[in-house]
Protein backbone atom coordinates (compact mmCIF):
# COMPACT_ATOMS: atom_id res chain seq x y z
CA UNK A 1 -5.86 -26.15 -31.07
CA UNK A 2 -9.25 -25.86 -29.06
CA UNK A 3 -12.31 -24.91 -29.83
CA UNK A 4 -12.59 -21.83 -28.12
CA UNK A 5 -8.70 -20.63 -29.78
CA UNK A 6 -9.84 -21.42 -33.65
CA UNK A 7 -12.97 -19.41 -33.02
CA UNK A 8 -11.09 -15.99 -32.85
CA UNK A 9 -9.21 -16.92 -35.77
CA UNK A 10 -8.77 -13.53 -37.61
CA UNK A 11 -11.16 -13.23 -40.41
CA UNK A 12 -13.23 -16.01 -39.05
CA UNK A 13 -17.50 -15.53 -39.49
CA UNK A 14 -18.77 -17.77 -36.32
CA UNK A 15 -22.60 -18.03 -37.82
CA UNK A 16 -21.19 -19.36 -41.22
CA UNK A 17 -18.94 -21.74 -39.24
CA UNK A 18 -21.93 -22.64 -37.15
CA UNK A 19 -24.01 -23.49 -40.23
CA UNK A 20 -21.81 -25.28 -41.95
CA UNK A 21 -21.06 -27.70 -38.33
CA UNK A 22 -25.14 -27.88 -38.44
CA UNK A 23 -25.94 -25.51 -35.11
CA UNK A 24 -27.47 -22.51 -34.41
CA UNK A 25 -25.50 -19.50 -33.29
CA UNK A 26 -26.48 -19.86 -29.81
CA UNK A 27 -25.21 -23.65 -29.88
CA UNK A 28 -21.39 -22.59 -31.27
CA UNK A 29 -21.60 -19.48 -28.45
CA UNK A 30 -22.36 -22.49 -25.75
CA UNK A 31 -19.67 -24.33 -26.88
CA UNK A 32 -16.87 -22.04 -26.73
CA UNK A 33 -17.56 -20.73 -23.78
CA UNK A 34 -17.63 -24.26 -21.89
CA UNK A 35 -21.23 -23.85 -21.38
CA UNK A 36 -22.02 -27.06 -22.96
CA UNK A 37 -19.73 -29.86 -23.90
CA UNK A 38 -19.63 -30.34 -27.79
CA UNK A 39 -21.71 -33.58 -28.79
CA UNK A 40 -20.04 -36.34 -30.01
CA UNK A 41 -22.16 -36.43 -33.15
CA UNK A 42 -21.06 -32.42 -34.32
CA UNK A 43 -17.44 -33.27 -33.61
CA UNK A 44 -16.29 -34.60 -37.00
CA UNK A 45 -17.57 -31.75 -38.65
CA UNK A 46 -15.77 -29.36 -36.67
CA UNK A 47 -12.63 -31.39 -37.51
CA UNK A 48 -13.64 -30.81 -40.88
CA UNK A 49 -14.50 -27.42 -40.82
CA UNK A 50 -11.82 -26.38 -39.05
CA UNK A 51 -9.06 -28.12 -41.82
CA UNK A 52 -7.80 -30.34 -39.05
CA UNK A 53 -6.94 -27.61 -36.51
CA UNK A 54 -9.19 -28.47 -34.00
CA UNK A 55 -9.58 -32.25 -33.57
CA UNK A 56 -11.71 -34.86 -32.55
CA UNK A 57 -9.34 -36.15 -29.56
CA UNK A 58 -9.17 -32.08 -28.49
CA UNK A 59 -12.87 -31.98 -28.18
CA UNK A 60 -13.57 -35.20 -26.65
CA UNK A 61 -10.30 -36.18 -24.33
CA UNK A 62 -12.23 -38.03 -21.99
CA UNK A 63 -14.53 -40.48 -23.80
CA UNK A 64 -12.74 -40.16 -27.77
CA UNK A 65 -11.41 -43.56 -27.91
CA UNK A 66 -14.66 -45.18 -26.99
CA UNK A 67 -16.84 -42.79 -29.02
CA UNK A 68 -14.46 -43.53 -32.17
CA UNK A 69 -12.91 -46.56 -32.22
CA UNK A 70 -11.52 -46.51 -35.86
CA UNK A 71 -9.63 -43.36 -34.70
CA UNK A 72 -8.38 -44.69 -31.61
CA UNK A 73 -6.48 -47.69 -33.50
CA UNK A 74 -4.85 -45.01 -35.84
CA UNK A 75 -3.76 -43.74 -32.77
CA UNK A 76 -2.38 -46.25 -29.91
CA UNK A 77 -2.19 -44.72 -26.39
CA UNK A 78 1.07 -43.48 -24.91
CA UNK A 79 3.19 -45.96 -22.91
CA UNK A 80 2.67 -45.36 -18.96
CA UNK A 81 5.94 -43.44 -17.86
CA UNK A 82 5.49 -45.74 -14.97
CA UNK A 83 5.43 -48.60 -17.21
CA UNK A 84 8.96 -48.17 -18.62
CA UNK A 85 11.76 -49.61 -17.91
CA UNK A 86 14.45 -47.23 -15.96
């Protein structure tokens, strides 16, 4: 699930979820709306936050590998469908 999804989560209070992540209200608003790319360093406590629903990988697709290693050798990248064999 994305960022932007979990926040209109029915019952959900954004500033609580902002200070417990460690941002100001303004920050979280920034974020969901693309404004601003979430930080590497706030996105393991949106992982935890959120229970798991929005991830690490989800926030970061680009660079999440590189930024956590120990995650990316939980998770091994996909085969290229070009690289198998027909």
């Amino acid at each position: 699930m994305n960022l932007p999804t979990y926040l209109q989560t029915p019952g959900l209070n954004k500033a609580a979820f902002a200070r417990e992540i460690g941002v100001s209200n303004a920050m979280l608003y920034q974020f969901e709306k693309g404004i601003r790319p979430v930080p590497p360093k706030y996105c393991p406590a949106i992982e935890r936050a959120s229970d798991g629903k929005v991830t690490r990988q989800e926030l970061r697709p680009k660079d999440w590998r590189q930024t956590w290693p120990d995650l990316a050798a939980q998770h091994p990248p996909a085969p290229h469908p070009e690289s198998q064999p027909q």
